[in-house]
C-alpha atoms as a PDB file:
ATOM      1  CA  UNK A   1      11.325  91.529 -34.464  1.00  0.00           C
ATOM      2  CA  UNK A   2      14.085  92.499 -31.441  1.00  0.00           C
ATOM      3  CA  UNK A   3      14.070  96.244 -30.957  1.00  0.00           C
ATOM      4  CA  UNK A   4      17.836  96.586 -29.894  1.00  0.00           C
ATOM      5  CA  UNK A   5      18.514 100.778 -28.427  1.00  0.00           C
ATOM      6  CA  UNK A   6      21.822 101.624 -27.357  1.00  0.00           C
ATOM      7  CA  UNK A   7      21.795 104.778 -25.731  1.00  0.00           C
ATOM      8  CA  UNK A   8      24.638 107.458 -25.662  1.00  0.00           C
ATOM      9  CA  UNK A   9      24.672 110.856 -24.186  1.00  0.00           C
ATOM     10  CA  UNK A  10      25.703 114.151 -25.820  1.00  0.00           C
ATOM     11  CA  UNK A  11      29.541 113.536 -26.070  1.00  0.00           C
ATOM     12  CA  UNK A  12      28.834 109.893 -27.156  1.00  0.00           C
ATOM     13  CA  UNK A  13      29.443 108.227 -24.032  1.00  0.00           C
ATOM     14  CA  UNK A  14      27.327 105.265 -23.830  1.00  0.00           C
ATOM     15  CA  UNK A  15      24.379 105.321 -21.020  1.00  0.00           C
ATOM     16  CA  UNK A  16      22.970 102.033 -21.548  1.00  0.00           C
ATOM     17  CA  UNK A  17      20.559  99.779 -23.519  1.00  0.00           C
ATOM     18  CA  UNK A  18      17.561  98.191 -24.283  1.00  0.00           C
ATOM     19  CA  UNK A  19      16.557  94.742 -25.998  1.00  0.00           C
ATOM     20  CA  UNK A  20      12.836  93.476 -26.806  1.00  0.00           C
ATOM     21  CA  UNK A  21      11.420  91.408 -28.388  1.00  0.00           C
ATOM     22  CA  UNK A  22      11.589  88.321 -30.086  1.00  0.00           C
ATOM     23  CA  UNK A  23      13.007  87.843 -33.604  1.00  0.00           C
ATOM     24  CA  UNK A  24      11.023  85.448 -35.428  1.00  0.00           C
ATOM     25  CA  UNK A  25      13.107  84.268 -37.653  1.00  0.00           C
ATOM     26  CA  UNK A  26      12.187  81.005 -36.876  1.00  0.00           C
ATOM     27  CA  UNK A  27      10.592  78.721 -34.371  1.00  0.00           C
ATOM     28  CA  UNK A  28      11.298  78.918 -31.045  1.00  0.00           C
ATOM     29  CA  UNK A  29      14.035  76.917 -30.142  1.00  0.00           C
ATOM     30  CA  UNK A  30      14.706  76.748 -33.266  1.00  0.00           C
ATOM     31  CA  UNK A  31      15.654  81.083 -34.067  1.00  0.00           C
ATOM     32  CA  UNK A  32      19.306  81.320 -35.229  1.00  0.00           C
ATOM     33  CA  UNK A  33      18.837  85.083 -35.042  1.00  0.00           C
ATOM     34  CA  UNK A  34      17.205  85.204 -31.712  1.00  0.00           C
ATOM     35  CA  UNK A  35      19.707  82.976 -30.156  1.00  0.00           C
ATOM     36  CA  UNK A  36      22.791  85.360 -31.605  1.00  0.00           C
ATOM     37  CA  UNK A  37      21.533  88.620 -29.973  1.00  0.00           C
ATOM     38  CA  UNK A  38      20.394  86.953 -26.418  1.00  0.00           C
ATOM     39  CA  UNK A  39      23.709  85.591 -26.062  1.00  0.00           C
ATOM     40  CA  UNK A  40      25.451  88.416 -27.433  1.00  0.00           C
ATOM     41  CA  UNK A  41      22.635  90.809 -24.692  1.00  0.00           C
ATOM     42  CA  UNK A  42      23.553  88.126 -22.245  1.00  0.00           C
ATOM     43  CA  UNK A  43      27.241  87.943 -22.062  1.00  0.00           C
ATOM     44  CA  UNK A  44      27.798  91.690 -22.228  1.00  0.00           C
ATOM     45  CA  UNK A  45      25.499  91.984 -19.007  1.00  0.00           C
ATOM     46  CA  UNK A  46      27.604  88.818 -17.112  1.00  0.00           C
ATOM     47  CA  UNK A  47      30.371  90.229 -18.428  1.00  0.00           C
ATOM     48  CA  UNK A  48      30.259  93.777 -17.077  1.00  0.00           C
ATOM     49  CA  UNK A  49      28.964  92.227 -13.680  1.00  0.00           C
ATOM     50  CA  UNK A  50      32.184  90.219 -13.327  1.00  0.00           C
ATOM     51  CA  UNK A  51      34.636  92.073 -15.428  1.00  0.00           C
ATOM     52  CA  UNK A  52      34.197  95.576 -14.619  1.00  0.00           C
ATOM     53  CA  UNK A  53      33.249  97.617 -11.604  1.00  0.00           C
ATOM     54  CA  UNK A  54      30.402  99.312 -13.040  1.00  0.00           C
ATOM     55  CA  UNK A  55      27.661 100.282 -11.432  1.00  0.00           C
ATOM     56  CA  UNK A  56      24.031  99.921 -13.412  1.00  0.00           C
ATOM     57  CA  UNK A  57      20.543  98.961 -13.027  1.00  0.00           C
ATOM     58  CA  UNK A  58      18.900  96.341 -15.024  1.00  0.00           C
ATOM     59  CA  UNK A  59      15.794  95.402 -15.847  1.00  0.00           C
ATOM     60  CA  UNK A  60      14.553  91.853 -17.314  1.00  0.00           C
ATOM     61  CA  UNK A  61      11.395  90.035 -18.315  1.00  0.00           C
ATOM     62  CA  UNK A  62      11.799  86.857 -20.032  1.00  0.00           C
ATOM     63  CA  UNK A  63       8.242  86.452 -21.625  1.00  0.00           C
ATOM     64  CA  UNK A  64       9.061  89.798 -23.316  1.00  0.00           C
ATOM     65  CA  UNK A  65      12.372  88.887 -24.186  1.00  0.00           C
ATOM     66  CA  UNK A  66      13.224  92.455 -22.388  1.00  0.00           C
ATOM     67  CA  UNK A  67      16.353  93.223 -21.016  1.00  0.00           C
ATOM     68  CA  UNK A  68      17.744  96.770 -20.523  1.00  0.00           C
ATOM     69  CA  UNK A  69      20.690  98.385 -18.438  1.00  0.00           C
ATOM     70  CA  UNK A  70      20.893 101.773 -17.410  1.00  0.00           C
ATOM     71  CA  UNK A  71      24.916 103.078 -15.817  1.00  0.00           C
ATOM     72  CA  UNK A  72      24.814 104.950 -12.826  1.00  0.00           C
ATOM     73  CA  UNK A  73      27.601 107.348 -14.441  1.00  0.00           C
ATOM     74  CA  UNK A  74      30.223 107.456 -17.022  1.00  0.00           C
ATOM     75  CA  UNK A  75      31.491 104.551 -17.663  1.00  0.00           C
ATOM     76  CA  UNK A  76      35.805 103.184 -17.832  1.00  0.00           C
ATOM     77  CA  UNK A  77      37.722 101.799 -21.018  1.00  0.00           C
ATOM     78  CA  UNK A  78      36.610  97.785 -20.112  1.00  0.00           C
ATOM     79  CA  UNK A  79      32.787  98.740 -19.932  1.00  0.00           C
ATOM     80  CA  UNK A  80      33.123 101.098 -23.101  1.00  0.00           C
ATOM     81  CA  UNK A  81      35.092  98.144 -25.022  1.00  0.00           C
ATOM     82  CA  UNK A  82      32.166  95.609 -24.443  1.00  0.00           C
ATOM     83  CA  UNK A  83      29.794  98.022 -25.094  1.00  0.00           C
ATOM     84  CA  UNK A  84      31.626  98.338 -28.973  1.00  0.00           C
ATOM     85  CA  UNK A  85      31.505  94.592 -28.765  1.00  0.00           C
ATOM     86  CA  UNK A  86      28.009  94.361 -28.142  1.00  0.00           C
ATOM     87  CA  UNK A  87      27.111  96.686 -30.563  1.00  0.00           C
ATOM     88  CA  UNK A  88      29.577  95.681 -33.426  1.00  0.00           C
ATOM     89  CA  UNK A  89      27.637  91.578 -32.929  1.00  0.00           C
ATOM     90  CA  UNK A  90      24.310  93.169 -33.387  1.00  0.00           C
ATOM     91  CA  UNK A  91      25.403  95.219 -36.521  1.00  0.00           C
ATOM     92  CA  UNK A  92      26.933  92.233 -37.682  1.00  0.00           C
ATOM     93  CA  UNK A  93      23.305  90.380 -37.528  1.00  0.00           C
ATOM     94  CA  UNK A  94      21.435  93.247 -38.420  1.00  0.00           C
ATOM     95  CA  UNK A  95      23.484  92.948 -41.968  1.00  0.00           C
ATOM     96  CA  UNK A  96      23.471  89.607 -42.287  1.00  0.00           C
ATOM     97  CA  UNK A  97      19.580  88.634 -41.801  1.00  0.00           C
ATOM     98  CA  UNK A  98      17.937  92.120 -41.852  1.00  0.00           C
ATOM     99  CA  UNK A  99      15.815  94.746 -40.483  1.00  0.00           C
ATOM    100  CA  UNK A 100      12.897  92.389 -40.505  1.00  0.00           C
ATOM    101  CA  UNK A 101      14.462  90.246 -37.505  1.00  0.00           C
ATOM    102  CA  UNK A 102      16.344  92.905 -35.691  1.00  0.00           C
ATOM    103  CA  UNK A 103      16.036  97.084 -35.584  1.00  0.00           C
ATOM    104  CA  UNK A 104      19.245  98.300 -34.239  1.00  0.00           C
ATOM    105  CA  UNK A 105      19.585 102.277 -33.525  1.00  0.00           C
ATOM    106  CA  UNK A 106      21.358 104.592 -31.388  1.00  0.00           C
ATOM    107  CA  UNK A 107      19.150 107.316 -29.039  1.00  0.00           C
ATOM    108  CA  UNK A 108      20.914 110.315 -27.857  1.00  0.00           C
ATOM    109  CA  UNK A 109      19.375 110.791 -24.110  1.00  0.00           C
END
């Protein structure tokens, strides 16, 4: 199963978030569900790198299937908008295939 945390502070501003895990839904190579949430994980990292100016940390591991950012400080209106993205994909998966292949949640840090 992926273990997908999206982390917001107190007034809801997002602060970051983590992915691990693999979703064994299937082989691999062959994981429909897996494949969805590392490209959806994927992009929205690439995509804050070359769209926005925002400054994070990340961290990844690719035997783990771990990746995680962190944002130096509150972040602008692009950065929050593919942050919504992100998350509205991995709802989107979470309904269609289940809690068995992915456990979405939000942390308040």
């Amino acid at each position: 199963m992926t273990k997908v945390t999206v982390f917001r502070d107190g007034h809801q501003n997002f602060t970051g978030f983590s992915c691990l895990g693999h979703a064994g839904y299937a082989d691999a190579g062959e994981d429909i569900v897996c494949a969805g949430i590392s490209a959806l994980v994927i992009n929205t990292v690439n995509a804050l790198e070359q769209f926005t100016s925002e400054k994070f940390s990340a961290d990844l591991d690719q035997k783990s299937g771990k990746i995680s950012i962190q944002f130096d400080s509150i972040i602008g209106h692009d950065a929050e908008l593919l942050m919504k993205t992100l998350v509205l994909g991995l709802q989107g998966i979470q309904n269609t295939y289940g809690t068995d292949y992915i456990h979405f949640i939000f942390k308040e840090v």
